[in-house]
C-alpha atoms as a PDB file:
ATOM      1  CA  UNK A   1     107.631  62.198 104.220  1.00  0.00           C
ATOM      2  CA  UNK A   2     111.419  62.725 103.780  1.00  0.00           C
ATOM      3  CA  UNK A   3     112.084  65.139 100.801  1.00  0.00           C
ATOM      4  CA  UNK A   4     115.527  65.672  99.098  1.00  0.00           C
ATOM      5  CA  UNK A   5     116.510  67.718  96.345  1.00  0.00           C
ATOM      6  CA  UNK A   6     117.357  67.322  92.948  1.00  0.00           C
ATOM      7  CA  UNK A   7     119.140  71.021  93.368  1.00  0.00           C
ATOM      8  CA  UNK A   8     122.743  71.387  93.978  1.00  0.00           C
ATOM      9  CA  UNK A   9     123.895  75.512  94.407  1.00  0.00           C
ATOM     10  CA  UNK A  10     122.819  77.011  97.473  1.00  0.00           C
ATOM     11  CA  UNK A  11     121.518  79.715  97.169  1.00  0.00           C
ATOM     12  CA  UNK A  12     119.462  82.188 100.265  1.00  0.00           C
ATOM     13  CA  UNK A  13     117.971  80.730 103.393  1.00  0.00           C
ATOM     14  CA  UNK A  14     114.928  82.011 104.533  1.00  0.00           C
ATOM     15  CA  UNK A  15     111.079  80.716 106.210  1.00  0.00           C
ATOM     16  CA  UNK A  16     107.576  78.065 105.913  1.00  0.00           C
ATOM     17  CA  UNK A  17     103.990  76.364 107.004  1.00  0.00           C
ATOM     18  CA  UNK A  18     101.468  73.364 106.554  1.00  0.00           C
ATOM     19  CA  UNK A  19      97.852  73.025 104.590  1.00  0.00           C
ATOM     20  CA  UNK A  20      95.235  69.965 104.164  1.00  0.00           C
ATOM     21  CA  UNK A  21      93.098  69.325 102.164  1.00  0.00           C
ATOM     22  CA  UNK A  22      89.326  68.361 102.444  1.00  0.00           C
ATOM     23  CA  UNK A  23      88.767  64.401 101.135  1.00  0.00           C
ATOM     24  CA  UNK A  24      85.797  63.630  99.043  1.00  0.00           C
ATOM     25  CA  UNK A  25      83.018  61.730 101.027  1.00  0.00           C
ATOM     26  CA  UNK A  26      82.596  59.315  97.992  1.00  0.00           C
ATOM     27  CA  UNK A  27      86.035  57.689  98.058  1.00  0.00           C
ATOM     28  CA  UNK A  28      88.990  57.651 100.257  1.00  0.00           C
ATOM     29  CA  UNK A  29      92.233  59.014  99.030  1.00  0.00           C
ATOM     30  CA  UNK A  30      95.775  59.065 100.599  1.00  0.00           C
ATOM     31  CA  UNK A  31      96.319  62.610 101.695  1.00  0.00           C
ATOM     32  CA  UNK A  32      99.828  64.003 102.049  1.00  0.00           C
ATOM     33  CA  UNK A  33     100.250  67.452 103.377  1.00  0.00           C
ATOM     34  CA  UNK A  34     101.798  70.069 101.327  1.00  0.00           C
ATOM     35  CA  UNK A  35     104.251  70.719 103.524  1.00  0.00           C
ATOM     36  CA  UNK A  36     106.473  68.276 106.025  1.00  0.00           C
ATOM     37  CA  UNK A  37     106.427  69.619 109.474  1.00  0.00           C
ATOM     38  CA  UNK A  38     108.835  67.369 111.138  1.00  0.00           C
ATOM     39  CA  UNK A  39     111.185  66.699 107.668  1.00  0.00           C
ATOM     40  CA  UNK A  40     113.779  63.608 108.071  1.00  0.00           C
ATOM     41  CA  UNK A  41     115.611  65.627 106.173  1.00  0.00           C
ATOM     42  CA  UNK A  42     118.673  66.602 109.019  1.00  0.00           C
ATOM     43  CA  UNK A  43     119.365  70.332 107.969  1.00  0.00           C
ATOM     44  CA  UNK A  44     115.650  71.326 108.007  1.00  0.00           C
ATOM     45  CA  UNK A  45     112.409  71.251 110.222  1.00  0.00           C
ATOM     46  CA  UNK A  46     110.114  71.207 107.509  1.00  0.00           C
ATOM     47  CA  UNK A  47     109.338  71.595 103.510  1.00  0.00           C
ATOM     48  CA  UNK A  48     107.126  73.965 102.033  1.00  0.00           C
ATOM     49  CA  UNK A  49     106.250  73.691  98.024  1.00  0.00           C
ATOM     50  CA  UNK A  50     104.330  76.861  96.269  1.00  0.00           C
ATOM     51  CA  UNK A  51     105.164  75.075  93.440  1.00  0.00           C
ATOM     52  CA  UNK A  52     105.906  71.092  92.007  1.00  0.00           C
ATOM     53  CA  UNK A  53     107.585  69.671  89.196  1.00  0.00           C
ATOM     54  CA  UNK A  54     111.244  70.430  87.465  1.00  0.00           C
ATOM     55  CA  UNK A  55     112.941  69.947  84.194  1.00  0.00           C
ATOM     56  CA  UNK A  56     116.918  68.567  83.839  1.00  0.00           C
ATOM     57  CA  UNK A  57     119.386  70.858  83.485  1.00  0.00           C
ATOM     58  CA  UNK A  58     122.373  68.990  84.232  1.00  0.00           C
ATOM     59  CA  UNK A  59     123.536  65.351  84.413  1.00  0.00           C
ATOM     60  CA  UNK A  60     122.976  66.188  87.931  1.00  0.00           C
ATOM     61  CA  UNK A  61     119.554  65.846  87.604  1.00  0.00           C
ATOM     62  CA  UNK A  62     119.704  62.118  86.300  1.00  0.00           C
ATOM     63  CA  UNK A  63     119.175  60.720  89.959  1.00  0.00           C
ATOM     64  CA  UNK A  64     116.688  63.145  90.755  1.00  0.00           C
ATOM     65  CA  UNK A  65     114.686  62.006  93.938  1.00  0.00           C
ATOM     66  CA  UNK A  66     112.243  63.967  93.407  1.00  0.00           C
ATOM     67  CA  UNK A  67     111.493  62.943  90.064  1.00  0.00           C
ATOM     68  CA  UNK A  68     111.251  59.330  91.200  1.00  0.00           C
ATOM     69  CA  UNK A  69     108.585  60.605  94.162  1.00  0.00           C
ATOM     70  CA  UNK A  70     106.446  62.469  91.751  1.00  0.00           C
ATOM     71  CA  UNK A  71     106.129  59.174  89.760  1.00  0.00           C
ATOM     72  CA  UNK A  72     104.711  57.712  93.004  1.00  0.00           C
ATOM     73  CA  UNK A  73     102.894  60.510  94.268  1.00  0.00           C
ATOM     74  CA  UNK A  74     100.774  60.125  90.999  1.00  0.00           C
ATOM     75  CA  UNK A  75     100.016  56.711  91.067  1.00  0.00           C
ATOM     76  CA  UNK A  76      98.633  57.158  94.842  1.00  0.00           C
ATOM     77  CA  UNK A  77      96.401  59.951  93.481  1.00  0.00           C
ATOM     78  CA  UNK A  78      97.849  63.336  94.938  1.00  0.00           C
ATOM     79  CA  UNK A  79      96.122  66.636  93.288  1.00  0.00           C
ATOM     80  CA  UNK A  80      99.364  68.412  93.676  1.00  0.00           C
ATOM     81  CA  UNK A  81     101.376  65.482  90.942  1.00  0.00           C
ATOM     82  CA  UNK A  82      99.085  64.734  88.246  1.00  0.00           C
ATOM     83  CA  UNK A  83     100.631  67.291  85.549  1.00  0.00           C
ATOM     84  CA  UNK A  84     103.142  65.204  83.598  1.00  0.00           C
ATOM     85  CA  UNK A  85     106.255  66.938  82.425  1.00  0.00           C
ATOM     86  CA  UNK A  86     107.926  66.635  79.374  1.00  0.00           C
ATOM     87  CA  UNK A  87     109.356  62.355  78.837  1.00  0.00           C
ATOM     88  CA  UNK A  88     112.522  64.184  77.905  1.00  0.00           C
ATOM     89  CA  UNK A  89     113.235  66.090  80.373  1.00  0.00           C
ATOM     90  CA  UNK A  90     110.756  65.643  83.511  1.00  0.00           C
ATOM     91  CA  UNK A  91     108.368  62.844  83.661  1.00  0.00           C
ATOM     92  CA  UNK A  92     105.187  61.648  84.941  1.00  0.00           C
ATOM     93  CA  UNK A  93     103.785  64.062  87.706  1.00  0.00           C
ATOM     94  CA  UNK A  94     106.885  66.206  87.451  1.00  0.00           C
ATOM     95  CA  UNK A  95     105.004  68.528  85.342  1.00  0.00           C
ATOM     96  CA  UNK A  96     105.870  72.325  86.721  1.00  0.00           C
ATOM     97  CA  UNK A  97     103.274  73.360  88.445  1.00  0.00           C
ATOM     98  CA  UNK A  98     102.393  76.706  90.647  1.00  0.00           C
ATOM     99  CA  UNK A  99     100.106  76.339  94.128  1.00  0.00           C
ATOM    100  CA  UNK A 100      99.066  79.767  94.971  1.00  0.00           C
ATOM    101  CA  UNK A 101      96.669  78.061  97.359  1.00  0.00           C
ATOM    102  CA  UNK A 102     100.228  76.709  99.258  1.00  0.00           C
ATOM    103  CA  UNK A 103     101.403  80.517  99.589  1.00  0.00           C
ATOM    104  CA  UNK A 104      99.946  81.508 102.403  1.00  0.00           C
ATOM    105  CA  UNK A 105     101.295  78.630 104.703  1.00  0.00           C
ATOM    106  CA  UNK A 106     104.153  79.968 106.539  1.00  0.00           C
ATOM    107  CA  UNK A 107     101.828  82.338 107.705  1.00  0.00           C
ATOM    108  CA  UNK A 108      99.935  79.720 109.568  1.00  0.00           C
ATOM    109  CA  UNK A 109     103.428  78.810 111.843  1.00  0.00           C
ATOM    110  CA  UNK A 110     104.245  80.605 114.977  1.00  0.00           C
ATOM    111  CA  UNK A 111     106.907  78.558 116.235  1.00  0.00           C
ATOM    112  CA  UNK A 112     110.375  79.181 114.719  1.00  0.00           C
ATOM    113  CA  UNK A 113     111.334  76.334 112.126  1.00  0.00           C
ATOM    114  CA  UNK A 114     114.236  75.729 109.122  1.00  0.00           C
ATOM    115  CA  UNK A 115     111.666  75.623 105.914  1.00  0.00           C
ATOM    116  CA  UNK A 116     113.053  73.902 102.784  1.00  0.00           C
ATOM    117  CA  UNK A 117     111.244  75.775 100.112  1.00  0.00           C
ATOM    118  CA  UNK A 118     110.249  73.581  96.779  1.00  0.00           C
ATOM    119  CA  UNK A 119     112.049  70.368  97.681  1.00  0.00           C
ATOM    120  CA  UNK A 120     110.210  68.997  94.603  1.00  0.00           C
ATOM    121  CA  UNK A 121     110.509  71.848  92.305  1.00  0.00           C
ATOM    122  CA  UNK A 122     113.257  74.333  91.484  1.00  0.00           C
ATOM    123  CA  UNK A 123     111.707  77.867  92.386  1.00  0.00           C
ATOM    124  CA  UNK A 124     114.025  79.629  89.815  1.00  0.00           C
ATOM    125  CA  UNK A 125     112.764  77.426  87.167  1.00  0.00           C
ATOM    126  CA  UNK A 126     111.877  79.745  83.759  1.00  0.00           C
ATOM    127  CA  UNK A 127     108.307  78.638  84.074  1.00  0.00           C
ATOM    128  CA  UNK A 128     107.420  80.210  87.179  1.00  0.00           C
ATOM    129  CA  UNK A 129     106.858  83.901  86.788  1.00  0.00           C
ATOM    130  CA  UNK A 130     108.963  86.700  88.387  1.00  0.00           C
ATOM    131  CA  UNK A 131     105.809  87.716  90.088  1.00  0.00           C
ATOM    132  CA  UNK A 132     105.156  84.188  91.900  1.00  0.00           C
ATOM    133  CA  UNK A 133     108.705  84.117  92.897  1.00  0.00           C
ATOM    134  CA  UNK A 134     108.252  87.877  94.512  1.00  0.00           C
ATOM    135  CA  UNK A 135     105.344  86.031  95.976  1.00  0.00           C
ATOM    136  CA  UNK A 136     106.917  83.453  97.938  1.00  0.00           C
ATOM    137  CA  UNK A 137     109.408  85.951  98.914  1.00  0.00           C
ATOM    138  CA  UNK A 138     106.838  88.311 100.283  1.00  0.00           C
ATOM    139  CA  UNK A 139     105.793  85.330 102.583  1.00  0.00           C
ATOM    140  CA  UNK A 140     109.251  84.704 103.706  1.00  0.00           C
ATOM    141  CA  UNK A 141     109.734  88.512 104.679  1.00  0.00           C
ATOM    142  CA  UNK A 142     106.455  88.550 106.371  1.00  0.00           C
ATOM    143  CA  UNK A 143     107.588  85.401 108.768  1.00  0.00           C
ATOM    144  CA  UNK A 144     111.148  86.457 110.144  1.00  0.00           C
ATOM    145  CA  UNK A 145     110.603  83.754 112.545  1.00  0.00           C
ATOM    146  CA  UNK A 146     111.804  81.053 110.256  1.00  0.00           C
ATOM    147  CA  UNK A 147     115.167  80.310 108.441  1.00  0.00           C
ATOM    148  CA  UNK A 148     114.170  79.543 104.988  1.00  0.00           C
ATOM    149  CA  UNK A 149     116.327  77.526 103.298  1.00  0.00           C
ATOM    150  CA  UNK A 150     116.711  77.379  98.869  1.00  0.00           C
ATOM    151  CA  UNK A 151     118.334  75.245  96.461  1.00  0.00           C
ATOM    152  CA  UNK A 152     118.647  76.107  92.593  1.00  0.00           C
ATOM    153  CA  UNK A 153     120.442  75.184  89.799  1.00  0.00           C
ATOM    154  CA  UNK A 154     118.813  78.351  88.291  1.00  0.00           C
ATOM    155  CA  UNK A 155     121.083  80.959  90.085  1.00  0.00           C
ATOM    156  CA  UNK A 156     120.678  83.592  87.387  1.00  0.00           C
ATOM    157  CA  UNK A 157     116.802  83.761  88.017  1.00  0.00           C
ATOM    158  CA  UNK A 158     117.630  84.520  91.581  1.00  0.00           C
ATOM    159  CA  UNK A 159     119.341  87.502  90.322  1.00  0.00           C
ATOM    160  CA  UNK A 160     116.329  88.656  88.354  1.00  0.00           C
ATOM    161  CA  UNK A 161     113.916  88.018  91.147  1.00  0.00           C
ATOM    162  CA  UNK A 162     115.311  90.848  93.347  1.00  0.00           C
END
């Protein structure tokens, strides 16, 4: 699945992983992976998202891709897009949304790899707490064999996360 960002600044490069998740034996349900090992996205290997789901900030974000996928990603059924966000300034399955169980990932990767991190969130977003944010950094220290890569039209957060 190719992700692209609604995020504009660069901001710090750094690591990822992959998870699954078990399927119900009473129905069948489309299953994407949390992450994208093997991205179509040409500057990166792979995405990794700890957490889903934006708000505008900018004109910028009126052609949002990721916006448009969390629409879809709903109506197929994914756990990970069924918070709504605000009609105003998110939408359906764009809701902002933390996945602690995602955190652990990059741990899971030996091999070297370029991680996007949240290529369908914004991890500087107000909503997620300073202490998830330390959190996902704490993962990226502890796996200096990946480049992580970040994106954020949030740059003061950054700041604050250090």
């Amino acid at each position: 699945m190719a992700d692209s960002p609604c995020f504009t600044v660069p901001a710090a490069t750094m690591q990822f992983g992959r998870d699954r998740t078990d399927t119900p034996p009473s129905r069948i349900v489309l299953t994407l992976p949390i992450v994208a090992d093997g991205s179509s996205i040409e500057w990166t290997d792979a995405t990794w998202n700890p957490t889903t789901g934006c708000d505008r900030t900018s004109p910028g974000c009126d052609h949002c891709y990721a916006l448009t996928l969390s629409k879809r990603l709903k109506a197929m059924g994914l756990a990970k897009y069924q918070r709504d966000g605000s009609s105003k300034s998110s939408g359906p399955g764009f809701g902002l949304t933390l996945h602690e169980h995602a955190l652990g990932i990059p741990l899971k990767w030996r091999a070297p790899r370029r991680v996007f991190v949240n290529s369908m969130s914004d991890l500087f977003h107000d909503e997620v707490p300073l202490s998830f944010i330390r959190e996902v950094f704490a993962v990226m220290q502890q796996t200096p064999q990946h480049r992580y890569q970040l994106l954020t039209k949030r740059s003061r957060r950054f700041g604050q996360a250090g």
